[in-house]
N, C-alpha and C. Protein backbone atom coordinates (compact mmCIF):
# COMPACT_ATOMS: atom_id res chain seq x y z
N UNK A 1 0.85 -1.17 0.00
CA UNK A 1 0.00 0.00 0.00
C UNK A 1 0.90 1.24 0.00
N UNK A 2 0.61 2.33 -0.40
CA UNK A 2 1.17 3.42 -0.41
C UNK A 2 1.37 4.47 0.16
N UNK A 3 2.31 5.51 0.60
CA UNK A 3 2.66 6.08 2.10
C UNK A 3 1.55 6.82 1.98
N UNK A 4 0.71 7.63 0.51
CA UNK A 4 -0.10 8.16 0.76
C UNK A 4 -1.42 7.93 0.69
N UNK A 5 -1.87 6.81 0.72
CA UNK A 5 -2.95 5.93 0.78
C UNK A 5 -2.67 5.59 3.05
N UNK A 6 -1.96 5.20 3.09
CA UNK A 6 -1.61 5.28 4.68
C UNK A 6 -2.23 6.33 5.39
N UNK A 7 -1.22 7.39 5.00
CA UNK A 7 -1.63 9.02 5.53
C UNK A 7 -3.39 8.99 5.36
N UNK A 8 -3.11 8.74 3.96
CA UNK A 8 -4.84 9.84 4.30
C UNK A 8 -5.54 8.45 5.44
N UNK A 9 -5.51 7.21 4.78
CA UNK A 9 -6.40 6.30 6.19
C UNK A 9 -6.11 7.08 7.78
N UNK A 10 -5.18 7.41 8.05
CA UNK A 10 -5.19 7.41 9.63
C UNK A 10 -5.44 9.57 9.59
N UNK A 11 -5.37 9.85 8.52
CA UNK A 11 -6.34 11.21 8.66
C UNK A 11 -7.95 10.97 8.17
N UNK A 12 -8.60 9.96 7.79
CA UNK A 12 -10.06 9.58 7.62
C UNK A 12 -9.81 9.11 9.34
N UNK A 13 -9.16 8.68 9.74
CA UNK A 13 -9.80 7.90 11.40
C UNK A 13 -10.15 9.75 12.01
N UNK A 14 -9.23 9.85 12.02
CA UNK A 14 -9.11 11.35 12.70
C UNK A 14 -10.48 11.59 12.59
N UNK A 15 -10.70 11.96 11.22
CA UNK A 15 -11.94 13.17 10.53
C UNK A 15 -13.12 12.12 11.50
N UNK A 16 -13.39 10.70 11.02
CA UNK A 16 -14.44 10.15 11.58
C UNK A 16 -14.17 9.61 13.05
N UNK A 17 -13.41 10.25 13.68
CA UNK A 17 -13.06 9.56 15.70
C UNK A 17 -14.65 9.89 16.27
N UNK A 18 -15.63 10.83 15.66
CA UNK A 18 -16.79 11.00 16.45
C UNK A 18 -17.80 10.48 15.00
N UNK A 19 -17.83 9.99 14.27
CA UNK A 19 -18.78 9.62 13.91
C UNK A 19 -18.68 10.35 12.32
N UNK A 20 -19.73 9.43 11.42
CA UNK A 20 -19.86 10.25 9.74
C UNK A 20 -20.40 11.49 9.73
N UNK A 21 -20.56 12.49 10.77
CA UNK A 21 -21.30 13.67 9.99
C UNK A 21 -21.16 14.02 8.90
N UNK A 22 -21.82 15.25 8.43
CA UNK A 22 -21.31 16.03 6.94
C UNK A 22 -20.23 16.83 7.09
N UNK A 23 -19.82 17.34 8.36
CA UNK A 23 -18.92 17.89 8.44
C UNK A 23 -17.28 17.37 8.30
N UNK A 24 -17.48 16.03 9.10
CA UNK A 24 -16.43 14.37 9.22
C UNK A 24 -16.22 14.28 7.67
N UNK A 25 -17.57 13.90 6.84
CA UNK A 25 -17.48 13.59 5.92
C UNK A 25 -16.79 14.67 4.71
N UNK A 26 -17.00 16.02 4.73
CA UNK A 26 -16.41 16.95 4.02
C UNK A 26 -14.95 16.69 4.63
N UNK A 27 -14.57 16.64 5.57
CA UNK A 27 -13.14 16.59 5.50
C UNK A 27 -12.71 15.71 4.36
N UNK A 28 -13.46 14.31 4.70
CA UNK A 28 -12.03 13.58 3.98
C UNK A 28 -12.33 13.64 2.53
N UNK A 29 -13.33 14.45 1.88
CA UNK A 29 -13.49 14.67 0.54
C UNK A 29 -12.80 15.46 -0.07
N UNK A 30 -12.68 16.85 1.14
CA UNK A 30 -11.56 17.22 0.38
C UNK A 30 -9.86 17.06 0.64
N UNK A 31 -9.66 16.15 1.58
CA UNK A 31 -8.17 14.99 2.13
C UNK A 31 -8.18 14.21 0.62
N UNK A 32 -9.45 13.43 -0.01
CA UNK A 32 -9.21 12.55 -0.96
C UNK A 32 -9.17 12.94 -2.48
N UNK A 33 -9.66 14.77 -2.53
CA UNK A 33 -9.45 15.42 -3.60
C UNK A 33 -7.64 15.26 -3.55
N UNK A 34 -6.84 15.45 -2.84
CA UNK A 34 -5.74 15.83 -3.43
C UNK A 34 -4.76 14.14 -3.48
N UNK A 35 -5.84 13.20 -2.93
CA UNK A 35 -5.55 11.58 -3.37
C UNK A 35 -5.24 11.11 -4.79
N UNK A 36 -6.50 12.17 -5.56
CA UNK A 36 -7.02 11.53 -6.83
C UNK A 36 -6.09 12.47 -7.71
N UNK A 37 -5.57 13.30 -7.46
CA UNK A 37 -4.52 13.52 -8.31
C UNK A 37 -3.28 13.21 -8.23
N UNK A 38 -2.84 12.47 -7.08
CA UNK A 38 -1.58 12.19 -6.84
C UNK A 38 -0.96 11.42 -7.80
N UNK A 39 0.36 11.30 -8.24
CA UNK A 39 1.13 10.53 -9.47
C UNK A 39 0.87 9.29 -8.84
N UNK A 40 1.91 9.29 -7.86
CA UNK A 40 2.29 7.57 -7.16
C UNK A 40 0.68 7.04 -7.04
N UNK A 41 -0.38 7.35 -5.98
CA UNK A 41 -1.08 6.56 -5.91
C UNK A 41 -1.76 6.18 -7.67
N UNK A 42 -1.90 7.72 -8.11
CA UNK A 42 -2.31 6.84 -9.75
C UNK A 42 -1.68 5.60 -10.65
N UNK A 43 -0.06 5.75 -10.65
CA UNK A 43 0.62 4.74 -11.05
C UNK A 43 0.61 3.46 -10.48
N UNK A 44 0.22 3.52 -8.79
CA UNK A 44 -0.15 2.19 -8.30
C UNK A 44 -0.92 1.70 -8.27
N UNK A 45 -2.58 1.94 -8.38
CA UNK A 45 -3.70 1.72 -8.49
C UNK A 45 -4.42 1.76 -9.77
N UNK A 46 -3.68 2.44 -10.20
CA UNK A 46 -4.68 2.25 -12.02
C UNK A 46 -3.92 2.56 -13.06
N UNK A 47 -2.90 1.57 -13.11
CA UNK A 47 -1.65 0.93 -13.90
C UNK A 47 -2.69 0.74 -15.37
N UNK A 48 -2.37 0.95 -16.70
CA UNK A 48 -2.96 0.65 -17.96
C UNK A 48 -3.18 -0.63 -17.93
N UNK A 49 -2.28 -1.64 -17.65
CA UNK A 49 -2.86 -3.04 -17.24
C UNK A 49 -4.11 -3.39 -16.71
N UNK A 50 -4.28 -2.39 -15.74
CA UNK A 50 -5.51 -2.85 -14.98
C UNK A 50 -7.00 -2.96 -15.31
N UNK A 51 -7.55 -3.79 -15.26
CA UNK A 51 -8.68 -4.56 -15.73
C UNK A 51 -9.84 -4.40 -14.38
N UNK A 52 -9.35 -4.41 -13.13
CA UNK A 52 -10.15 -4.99 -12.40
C UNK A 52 -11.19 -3.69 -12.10
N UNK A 53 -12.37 -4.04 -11.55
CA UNK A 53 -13.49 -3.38 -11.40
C UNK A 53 -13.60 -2.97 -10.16
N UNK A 54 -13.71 -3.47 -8.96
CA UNK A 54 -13.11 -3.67 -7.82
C UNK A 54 -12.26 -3.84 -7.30
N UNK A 55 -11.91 -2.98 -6.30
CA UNK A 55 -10.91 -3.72 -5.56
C UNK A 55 -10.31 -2.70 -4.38
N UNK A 56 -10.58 -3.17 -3.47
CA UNK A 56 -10.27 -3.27 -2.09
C UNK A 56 -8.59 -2.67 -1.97
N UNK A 57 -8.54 -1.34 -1.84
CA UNK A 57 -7.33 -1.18 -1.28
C UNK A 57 -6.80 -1.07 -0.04
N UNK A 58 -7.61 -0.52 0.90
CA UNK A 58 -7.30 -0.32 2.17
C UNK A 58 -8.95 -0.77 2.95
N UNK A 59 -8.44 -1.31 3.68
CA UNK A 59 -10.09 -1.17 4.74
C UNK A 59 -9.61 -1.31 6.44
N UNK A 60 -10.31 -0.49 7.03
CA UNK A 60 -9.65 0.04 8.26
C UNK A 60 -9.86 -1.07 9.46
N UNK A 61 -8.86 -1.17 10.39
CA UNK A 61 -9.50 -2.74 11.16
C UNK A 61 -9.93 -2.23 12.56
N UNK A 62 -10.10 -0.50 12.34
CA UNK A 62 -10.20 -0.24 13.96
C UNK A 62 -12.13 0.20 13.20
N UNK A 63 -12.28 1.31 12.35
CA UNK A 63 -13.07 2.05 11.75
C UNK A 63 -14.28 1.20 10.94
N UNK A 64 -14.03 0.21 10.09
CA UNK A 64 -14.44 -0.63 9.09
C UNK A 64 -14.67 0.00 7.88
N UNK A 65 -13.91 1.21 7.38
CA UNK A 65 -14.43 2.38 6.50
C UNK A 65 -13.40 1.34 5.19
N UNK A 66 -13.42 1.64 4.41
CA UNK A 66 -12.63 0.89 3.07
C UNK A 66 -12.63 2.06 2.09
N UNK A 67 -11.41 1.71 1.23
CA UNK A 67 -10.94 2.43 0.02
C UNK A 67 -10.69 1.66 -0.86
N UNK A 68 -11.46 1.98 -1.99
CA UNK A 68 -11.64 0.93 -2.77
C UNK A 68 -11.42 1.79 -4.53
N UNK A 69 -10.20 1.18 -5.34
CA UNK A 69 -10.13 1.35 -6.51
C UNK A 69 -10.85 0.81 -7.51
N UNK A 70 -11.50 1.52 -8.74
CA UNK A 70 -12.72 1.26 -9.23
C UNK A 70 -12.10 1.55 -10.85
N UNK A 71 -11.84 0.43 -11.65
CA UNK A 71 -11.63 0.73 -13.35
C UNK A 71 -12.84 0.28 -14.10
N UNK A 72 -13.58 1.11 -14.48
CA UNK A 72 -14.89 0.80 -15.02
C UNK A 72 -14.11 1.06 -17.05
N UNK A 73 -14.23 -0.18 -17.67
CA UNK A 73 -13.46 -0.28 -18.98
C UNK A 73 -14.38 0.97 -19.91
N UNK A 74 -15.28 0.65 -19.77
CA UNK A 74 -16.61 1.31 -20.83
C UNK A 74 -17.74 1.61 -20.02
N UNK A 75 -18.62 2.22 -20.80
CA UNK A 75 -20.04 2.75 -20.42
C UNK A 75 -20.75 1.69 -19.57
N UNK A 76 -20.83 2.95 -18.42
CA UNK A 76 -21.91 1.60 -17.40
C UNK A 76 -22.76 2.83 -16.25
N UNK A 77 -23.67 2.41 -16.17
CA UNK A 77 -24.89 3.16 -15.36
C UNK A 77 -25.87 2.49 -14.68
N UNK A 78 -25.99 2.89 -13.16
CA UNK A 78 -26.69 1.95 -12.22
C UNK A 78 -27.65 2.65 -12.01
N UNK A 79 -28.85 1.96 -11.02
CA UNK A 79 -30.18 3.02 -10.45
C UNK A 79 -29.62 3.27 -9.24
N UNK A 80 -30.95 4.39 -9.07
CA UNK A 80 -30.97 5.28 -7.69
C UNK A 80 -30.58 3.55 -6.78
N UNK A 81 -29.40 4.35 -6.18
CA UNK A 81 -29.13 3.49 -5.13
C UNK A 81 -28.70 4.40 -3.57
N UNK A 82 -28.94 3.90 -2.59
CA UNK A 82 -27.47 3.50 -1.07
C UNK A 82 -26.89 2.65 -0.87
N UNK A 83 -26.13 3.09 -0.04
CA UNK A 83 -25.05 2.32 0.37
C UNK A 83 -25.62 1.67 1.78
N UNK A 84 -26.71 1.30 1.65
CA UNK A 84 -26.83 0.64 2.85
C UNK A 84 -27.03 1.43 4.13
N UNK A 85 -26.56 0.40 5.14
CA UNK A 85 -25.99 1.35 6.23
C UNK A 85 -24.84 2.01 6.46
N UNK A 86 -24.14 2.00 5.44
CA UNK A 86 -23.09 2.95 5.31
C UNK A 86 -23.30 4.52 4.42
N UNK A 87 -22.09 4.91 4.77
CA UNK A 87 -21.93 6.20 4.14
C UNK A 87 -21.27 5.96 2.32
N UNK A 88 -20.81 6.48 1.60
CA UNK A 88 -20.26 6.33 0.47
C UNK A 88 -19.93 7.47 0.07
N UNK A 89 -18.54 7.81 -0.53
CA UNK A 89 -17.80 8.92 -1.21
C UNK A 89 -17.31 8.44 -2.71
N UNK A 90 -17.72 9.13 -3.71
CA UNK A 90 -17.00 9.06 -4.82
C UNK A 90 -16.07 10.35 -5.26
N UNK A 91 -15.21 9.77 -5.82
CA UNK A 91 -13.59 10.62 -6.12
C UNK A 91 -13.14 10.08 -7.56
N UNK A 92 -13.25 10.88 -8.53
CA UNK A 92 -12.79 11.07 -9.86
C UNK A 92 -11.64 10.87 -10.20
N UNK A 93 -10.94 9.57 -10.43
CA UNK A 93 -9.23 9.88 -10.95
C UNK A 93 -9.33 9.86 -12.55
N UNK A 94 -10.19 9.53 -13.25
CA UNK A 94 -10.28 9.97 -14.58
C UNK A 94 -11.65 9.31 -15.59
N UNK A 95 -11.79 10.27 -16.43
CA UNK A 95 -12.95 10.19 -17.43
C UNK A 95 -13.88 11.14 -16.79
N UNK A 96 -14.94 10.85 -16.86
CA UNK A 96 -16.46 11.83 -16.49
C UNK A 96 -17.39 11.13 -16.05
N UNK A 97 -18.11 10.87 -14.80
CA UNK A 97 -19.60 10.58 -14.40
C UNK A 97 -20.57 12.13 -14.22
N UNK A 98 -21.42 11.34 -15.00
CA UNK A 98 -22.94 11.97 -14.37
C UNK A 98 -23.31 11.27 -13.28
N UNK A 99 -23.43 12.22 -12.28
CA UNK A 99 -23.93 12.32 -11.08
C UNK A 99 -25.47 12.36 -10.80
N UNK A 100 -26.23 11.68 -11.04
CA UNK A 100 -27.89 12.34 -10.47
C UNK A 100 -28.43 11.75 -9.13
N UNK A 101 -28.63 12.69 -8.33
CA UNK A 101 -29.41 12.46 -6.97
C UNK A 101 -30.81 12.60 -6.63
N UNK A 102 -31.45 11.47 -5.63
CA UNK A 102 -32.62 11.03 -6.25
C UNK A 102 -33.61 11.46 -4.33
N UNK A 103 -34.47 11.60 -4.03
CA UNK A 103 -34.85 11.44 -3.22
C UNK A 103 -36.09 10.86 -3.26
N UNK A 104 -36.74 10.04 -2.26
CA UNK A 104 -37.32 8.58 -1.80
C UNK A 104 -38.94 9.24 -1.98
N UNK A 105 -39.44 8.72 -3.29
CA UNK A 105 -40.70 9.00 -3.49
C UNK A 105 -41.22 8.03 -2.99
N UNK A 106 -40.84 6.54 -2.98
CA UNK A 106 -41.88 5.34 -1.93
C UNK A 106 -41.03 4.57 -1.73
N UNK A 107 -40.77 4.39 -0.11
CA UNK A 107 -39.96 2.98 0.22
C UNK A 107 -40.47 1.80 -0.58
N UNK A 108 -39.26 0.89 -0.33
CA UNK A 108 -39.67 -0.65 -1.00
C UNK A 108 -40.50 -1.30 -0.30
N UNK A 109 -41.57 -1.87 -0.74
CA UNK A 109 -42.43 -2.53 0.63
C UNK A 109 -42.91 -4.04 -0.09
N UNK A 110 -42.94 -4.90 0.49
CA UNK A 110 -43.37 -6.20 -0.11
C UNK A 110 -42.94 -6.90 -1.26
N UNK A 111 -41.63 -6.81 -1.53
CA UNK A 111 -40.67 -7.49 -1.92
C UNK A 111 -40.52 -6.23 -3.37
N UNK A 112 -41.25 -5.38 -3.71
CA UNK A 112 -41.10 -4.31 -4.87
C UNK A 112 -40.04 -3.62 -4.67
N UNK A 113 -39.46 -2.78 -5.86
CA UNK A 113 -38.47 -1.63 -5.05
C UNK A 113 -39.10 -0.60 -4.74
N UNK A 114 -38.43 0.09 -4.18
CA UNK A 114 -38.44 1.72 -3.80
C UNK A 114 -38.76 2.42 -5.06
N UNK A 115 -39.43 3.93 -5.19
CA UNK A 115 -39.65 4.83 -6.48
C UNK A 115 -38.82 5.63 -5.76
N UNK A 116 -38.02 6.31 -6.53
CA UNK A 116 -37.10 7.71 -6.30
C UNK A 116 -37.41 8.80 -7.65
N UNK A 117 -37.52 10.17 -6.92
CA UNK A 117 -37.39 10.77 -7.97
C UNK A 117 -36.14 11.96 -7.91
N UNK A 118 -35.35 12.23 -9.39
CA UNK A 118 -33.82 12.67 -9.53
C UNK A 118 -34.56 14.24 -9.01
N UNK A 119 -33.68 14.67 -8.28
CA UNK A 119 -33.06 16.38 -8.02
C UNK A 119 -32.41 16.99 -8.35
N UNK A 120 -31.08 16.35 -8.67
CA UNK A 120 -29.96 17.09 -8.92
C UNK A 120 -28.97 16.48 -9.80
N UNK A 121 -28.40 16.83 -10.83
CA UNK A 121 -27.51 16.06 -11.50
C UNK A 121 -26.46 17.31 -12.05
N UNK A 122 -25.38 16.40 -11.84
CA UNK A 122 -24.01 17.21 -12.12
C UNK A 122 -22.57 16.32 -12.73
N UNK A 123 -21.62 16.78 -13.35
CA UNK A 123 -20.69 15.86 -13.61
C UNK A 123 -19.26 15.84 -12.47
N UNK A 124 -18.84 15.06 -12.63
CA UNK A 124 -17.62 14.66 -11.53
C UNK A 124 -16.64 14.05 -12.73
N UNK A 125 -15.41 15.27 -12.83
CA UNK A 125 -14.48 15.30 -13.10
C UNK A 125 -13.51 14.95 -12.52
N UNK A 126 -11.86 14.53 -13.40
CA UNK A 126 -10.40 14.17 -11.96
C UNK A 126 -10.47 15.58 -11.70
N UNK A 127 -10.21 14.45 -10.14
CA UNK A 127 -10.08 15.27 -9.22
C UNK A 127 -11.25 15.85 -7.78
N UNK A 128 -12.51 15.70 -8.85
CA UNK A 128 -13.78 16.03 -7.56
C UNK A 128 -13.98 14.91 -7.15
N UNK A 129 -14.89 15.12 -6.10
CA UNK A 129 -15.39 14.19 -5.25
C UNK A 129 -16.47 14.49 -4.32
N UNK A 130 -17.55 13.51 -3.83
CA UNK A 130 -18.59 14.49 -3.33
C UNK A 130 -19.18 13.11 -2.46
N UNK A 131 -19.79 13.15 -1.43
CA UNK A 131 -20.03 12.05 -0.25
C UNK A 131 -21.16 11.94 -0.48
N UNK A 132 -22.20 11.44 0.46
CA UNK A 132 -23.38 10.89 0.36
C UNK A 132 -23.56 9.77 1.89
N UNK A 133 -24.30 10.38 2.75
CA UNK A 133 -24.12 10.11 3.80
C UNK A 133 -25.33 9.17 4.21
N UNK A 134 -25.44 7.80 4.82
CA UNK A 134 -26.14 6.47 4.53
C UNK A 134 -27.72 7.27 4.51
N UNK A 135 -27.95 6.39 3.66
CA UNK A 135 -29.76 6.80 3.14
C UNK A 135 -29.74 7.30 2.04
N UNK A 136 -28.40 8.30 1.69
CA UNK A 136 -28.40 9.03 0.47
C UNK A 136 -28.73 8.12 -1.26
N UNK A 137 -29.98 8.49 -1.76
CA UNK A 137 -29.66 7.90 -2.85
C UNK A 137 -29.12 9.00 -4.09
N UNK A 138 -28.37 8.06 -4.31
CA UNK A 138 -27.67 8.80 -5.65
C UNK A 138 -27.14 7.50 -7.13
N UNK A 139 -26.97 8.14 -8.19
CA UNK A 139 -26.99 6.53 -9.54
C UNK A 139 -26.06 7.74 -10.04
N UNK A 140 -24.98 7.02 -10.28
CA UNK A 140 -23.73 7.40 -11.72
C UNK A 140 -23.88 6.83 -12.84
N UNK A 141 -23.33 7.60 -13.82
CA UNK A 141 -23.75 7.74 -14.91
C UNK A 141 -22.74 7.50 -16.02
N UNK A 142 -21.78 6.63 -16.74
CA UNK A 142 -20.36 7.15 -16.99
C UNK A 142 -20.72 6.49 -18.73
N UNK A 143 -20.53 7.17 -19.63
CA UNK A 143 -20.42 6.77 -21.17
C UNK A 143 -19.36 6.48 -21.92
N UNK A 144 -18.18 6.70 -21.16
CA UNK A 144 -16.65 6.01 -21.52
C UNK A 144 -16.07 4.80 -20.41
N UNK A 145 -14.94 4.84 -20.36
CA UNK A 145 -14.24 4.36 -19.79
C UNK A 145 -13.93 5.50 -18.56
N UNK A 146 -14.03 4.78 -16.92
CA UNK A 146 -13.31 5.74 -16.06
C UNK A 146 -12.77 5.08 -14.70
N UNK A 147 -11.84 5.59 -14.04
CA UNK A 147 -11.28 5.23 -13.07
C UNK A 147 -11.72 6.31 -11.78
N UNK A 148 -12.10 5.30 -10.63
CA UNK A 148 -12.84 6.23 -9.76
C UNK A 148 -12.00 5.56 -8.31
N UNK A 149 -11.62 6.53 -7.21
CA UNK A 149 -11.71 5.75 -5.77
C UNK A 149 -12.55 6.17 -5.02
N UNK A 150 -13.40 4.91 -4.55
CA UNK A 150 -14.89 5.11 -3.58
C UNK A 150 -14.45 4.84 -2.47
N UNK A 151 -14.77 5.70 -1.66
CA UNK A 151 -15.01 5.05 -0.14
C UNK A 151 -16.28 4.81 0.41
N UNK A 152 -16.26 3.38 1.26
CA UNK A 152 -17.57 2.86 2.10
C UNK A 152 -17.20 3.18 3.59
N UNK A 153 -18.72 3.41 4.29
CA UNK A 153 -18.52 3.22 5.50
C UNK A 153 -17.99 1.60 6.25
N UNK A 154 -18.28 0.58 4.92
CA UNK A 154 -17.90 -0.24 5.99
C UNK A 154 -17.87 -1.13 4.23
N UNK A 155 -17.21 -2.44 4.62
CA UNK A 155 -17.04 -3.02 3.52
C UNK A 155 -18.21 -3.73 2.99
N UNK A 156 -19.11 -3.23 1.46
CA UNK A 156 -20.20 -3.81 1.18
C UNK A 156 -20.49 -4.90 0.66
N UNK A 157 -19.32 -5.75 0.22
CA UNK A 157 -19.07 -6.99 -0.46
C UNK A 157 -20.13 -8.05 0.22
N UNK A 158 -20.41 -8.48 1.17
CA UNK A 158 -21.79 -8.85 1.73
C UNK A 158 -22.98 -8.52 2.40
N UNK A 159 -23.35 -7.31 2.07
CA UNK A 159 -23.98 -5.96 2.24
C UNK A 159 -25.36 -6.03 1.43
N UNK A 160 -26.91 -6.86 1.78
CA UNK A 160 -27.47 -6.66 0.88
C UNK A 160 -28.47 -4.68 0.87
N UNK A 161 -28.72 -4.52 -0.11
CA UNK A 161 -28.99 -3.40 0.14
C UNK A 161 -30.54 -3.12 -0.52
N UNK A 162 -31.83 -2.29 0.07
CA UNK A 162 -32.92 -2.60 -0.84
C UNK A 162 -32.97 -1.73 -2.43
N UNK A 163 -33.21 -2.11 -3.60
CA UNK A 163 -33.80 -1.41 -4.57
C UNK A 163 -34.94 -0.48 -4.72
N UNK A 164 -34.30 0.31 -6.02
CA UNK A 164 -34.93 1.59 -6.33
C UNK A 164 -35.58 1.58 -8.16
N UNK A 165 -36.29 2.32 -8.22
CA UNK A 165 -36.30 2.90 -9.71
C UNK A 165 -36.57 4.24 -9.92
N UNK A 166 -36.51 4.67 -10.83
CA UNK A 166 -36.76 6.02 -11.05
C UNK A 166 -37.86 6.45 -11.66
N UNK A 167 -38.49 7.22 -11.29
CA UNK A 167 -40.10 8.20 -11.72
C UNK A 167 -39.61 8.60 -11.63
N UNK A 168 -40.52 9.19 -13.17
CA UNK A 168 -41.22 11.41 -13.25
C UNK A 168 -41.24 12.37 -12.49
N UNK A 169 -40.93 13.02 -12.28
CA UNK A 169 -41.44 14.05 -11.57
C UNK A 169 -43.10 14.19 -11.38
């Protein structure tokens, strides 16, 4: 792992020692803005070789928060989703997502999903990054190829989480 992949983990403990607020959470967004431009961590994490979609770079053993490198090859777009009971940060190391944020027109009830309807949509360029604090639904949007590092509140790999779709206004 890398000295500055290190650093920022034990400055995310710091930011979150009392908990995810928005305030906790703005720290380390903008701690992980100056992540996503860094040379070294770019050359170590999203090498032209790299293929993988996932992947787990750091995950904290005091915190359970994870940093996770993300090479999405080509165009790919999910629904209004959360992260569960966690929090989630996305951070731009290259290409372009559309961003659209959705808020909870009908919980999921009886095995259906949830209806959400979009509010806000914006793009996330290298370099930005923007949080989303648990409950938040939000769906990315990406029409090329892009490389992203997400952080979870906690590792979601066995994390089921409920579904959404999107309505009209």
């Amino acid at each position: 792992m890398s000295q500055v992949i290190e650093d920022f983990a034990a400055d995310c403990r710091q930011y979150l020692k009392d908990g995810p607020s928005d305030d906790a959470l703005g720290k380390v967004v903008d701690g992980l803005k100056k992540v996503l431009v860094n040379k070294d961590v770019v050359e170590s994490y999203f090498p032209p070789e790299n293929k993988t979609e996932r992947q787990v770079i750091y995950e904290d053993a005091e915190m359970g928060f994870c940093i996770l490198a993300h090479v999405n090859t080509g165009a790919k777009s999910s629904p209004p989703h959360d992260h569960g009971p966690a929090w989630a940060i996305y951070g731009q190391v290259e290409g372009e997502t559309e961003m659209t944020e959705y808020e909870r027109a009908e919980e999921p009830h009886d095995g259906l999903p949830g209806k959400a309807k979009a509010f806000k949509t914006y793009k996330m360029t290298p370099g930005s990054a923007v949080h989303y604090n648990v409950g938040k639904l939000h769906a990315p949007e990406r029409v090329a190829a892009t490389k992203l590092i997400r952080m979870e509140g906690m590792n979601m790999d066995n994390v089921s989480r409920d579904a959404f779709v999107k309505v009209a206004d």
